[in-house]
Protein backbone atom coordinates (compact mmCIF):
# COMPACT_ATOMS: atom_id res chain seq x y z
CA UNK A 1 55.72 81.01 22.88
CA UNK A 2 52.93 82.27 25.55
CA UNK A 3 49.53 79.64 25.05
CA UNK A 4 50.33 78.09 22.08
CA UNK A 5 47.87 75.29 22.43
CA UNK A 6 44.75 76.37 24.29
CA UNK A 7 42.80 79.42 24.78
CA UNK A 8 42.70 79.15 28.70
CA UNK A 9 46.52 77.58 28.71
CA UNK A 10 48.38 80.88 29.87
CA UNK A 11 46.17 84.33 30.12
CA UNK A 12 49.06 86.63 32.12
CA UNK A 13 49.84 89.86 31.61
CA UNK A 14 45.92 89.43 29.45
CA UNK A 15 47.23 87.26 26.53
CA UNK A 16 44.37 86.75 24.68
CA UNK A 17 45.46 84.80 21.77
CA UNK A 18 45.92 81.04 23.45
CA UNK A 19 45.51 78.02 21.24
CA UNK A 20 47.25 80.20 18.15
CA UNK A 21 49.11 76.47 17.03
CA UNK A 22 46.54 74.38 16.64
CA UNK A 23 45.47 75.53 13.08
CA UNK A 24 48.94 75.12 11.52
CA UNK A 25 49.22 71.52 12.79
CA UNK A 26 49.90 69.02 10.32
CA UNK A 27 51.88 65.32 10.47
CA UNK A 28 55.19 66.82 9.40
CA UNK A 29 55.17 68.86 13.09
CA UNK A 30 53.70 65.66 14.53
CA UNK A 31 56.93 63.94 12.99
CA UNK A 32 59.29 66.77 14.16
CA UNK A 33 58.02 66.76 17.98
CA UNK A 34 58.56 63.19 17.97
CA UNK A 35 58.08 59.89 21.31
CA UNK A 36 58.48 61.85 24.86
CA UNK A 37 61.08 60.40 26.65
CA UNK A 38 61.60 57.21 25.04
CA UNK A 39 63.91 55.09 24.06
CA UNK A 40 66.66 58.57 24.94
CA UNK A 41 67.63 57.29 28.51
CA UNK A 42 66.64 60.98 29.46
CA UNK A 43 64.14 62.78 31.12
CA UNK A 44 61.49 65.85 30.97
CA UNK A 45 62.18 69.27 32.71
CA UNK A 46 59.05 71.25 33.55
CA UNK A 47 58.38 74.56 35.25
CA UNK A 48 55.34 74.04 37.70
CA UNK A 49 53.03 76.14 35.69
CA UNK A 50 54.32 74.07 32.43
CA UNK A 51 53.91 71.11 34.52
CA UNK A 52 50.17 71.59 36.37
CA UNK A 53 48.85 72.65 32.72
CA UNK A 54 50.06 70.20 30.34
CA UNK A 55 49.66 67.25 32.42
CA UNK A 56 46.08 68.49 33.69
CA UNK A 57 44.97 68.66 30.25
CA UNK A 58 46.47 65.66 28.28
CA UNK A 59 45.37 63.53 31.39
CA UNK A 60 41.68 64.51 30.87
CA UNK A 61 41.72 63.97 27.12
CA UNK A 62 43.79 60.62 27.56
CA UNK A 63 45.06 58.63 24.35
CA UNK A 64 49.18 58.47 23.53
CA UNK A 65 50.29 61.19 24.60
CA UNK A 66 49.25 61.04 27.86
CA UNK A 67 50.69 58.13 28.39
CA UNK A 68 53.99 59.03 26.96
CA UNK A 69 53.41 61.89 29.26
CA UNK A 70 52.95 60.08 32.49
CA UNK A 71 55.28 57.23 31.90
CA UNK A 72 58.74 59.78 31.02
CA UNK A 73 60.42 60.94 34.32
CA UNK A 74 60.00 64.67 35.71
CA UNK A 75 61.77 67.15 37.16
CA UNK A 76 59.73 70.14 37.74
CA UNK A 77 61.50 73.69 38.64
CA UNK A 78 59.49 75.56 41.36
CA UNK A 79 60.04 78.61 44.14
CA UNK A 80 58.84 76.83 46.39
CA UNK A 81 59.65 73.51 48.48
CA UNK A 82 56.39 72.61 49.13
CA UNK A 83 54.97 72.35 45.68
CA UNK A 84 52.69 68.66 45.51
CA UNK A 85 53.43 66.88 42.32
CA UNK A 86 50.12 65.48 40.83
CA UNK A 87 51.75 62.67 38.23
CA UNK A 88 53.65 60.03 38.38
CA UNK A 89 57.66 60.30 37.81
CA UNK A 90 58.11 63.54 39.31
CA UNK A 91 60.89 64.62 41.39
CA UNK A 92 60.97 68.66 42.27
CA UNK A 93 63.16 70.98 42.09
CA UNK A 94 63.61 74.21 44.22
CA UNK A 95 65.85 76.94 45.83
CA UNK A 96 68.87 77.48 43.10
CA UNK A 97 67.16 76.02 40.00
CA UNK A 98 70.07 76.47 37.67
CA UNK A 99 72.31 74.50 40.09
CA UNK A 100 69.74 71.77 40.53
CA UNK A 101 69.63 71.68 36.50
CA UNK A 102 73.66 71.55 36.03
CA UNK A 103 74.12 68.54 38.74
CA UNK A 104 71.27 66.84 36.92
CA UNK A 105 73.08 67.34 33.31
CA UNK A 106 76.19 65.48 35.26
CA UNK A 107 74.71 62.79 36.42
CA UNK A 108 74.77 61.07 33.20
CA UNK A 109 73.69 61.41 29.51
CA UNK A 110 70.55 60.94 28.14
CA UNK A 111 68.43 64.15 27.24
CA UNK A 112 66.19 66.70 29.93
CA UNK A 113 63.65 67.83 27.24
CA UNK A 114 61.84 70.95 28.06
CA UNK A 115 58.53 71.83 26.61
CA UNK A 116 56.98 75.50 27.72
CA UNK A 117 57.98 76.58 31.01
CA UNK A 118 59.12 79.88 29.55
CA UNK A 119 60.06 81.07 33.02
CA UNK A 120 62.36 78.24 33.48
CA UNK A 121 64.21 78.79 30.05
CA UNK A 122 64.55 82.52 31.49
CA UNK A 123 66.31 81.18 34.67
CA UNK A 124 68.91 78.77 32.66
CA UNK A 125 69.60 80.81 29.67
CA UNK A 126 72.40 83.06 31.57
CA UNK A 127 73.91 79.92 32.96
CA UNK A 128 74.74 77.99 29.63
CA UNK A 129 72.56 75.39 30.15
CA UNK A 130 70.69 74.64 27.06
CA UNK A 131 72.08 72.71 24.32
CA UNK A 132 69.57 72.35 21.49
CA UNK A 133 67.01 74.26 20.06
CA UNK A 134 64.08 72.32 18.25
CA UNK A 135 61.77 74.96 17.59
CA UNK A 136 58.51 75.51 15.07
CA UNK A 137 58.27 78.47 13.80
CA UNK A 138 54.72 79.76 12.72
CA UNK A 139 53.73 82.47 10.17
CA UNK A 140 51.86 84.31 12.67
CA UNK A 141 52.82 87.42 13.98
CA UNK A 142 51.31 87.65 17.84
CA UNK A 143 52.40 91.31 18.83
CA UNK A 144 52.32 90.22 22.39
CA UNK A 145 53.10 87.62 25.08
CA UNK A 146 56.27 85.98 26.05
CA UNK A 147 59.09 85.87 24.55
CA UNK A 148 61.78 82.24 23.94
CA UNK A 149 64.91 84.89 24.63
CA UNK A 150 64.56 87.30 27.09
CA UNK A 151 65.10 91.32 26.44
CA UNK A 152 68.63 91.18 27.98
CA UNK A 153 71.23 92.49 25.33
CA UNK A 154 72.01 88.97 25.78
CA UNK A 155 74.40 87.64 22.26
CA UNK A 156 73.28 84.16 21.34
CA UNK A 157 75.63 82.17 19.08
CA UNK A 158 74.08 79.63 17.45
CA UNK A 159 74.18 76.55 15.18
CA UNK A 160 71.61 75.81 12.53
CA UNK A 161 71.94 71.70 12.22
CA UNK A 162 68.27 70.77 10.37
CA UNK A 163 65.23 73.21 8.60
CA UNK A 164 62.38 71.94 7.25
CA UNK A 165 58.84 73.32 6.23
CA UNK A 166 55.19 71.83 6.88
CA UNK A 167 52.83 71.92 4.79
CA UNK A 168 50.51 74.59 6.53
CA UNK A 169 54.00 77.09 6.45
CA UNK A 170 55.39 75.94 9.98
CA UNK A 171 59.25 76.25 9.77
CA UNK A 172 61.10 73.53 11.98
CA UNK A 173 64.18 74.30 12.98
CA UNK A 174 66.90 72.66 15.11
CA UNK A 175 69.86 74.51 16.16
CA UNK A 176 72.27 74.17 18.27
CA UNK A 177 74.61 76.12 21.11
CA UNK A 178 78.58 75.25 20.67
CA UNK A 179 79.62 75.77 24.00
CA UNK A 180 81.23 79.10 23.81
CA UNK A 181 78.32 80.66 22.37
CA UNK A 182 76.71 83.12 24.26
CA UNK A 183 77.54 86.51 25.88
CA UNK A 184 75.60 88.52 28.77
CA UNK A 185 76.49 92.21 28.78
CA UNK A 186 76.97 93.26 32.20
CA UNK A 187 73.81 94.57 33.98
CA UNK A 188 73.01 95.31 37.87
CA UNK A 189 71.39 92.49 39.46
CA UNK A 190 71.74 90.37 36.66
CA UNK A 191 74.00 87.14 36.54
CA UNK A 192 76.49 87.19 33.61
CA UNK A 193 78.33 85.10 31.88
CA UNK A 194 82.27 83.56 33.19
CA UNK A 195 82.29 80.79 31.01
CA UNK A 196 84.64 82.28 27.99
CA UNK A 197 87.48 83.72 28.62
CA UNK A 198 88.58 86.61 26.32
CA UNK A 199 91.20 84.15 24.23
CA UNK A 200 87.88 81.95 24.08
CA UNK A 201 89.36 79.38 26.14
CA UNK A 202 86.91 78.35 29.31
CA UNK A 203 86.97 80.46 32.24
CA UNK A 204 87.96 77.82 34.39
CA UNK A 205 86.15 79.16 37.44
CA UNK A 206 83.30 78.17 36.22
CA UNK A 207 83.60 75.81 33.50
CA UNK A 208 80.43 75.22 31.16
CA UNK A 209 78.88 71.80 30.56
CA UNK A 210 80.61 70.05 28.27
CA UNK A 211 84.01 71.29 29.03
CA UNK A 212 86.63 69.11 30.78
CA UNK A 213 86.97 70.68 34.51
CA UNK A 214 90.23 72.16 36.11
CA UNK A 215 91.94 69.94 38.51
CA UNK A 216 91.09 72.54 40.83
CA UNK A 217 87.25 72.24 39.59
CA UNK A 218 84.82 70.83 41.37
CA UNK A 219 84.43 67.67 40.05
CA UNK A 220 84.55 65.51 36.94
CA UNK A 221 82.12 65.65 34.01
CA UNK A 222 82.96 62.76 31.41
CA UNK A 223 79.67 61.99 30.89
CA UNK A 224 76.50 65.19 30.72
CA UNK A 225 73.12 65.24 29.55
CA UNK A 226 71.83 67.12 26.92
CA UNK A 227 69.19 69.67 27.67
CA UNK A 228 66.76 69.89 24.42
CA UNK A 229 64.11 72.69 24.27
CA UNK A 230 61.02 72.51 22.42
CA UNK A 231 59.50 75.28 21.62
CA UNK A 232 57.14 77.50 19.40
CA UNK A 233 58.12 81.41 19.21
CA UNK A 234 55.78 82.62 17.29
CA UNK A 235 57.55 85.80 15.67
């Protein structure tokens, strides 16, 4: 998913092969990506990098999707508390970035789209946090750069929902997580997952998104957002 639109958008660890999406566009991925934060009630969540990068470049080249771009709200994930955010709508977000993502999912519904920020999928894939899966799926093996799921012996459960092809090959997919999904095997250092119980009935320590709270929780959750990822992992 490292670079997928230009050839200077993400060179780390020497990934040479930025802007590999742009041949296989068409109107059917057009479709499939869809308005930015529009007409949802939601929001976008950005890492910095993520941030910085696309809304450099789509403000310099102007037209729609800038607009779209500048007009939806955003909250960016960063290390650090003094990060300046360039564009308008932003709010940041800093020290425990999977906290700051769960009390935004409870503060009402809507969706939190995310679009790259591969570091900040990373961070909130242990924690449950991501509902949906949109991604495009491209017939073009890379061999390198960064992966959508992490090498963690993670166990992802998930539910296929919608599939369609484009007409340059792209496969569009949209899955998504039931709530009990996902397992972490146990590793030093490494957070892991309390949210299923071994009857798979919540672990009500911790209860997921989506699940009703204990009366000894901490707090109520009628009403979440809905976290949406966008992404293209090339294979």
């Amino acid at each position: 998913m490292q670079g997928p639109a230009r050839p200077d958008e993400d060179t780390r660890g020497g990934f040479i092969d930025g802007g590999w999406a742009v041949a296989n566009s068409d109107q059917v991925i057009a479709e499939w990506i869809g308005p930015i934060g529009t007409g949802t009630g939601g929001a976008m969540l950005f890492g910095r990098r993520s941030y910085e990068g696309m809304l450099s470049s789509w403000n310099l080249k102007g037209g729609p999707f800038k607009d779209a771009l500048n007009a939806a709200h955003k909250y960016v994930a960063s290390s650090s508390a003094s990060t300046t955010l360039e564009w308008p709508n932003s709010t940041l977000l800093h020290d425990d970035i999977p906290a700051a993502v769960e009390q935004l999912k409870g503060q009402g519904d809507g969706q939190l789209l995310i679009m790259g920020s591969a570091v900040l999928i990373h961070s909130l894939l242990p924690h449950n946090l991501i509902d949906e899966y949109r991604l495009a799926i491209y017939p073009l093996p890379l061999g390198g750069g960064v992966r959508l799921f992490p090498d963690d012996d993670a166990f992802h459960r998930l539910t296929l929902v919608d599939s369609r092809a484009s007409t340059t090959g792209v496969i569009s997919r949209h899955i998504d997580r039931p709530p009990e999904c996902v397992r972490l095997a146990s590793q030093p250092g490494r957070p892991t997952n309390r949210w299923v119980a071994s009857d798979g009935q919540p672990d009500q320590r911790r209860s997921p998104p989506g699940w009703p709270r204990s009366e000894s929780g901490t707090g109520e959750t009628d009403h979440q957002a809905h976290i949406v990822l966008l992404a293209s992992p090339a294979p």
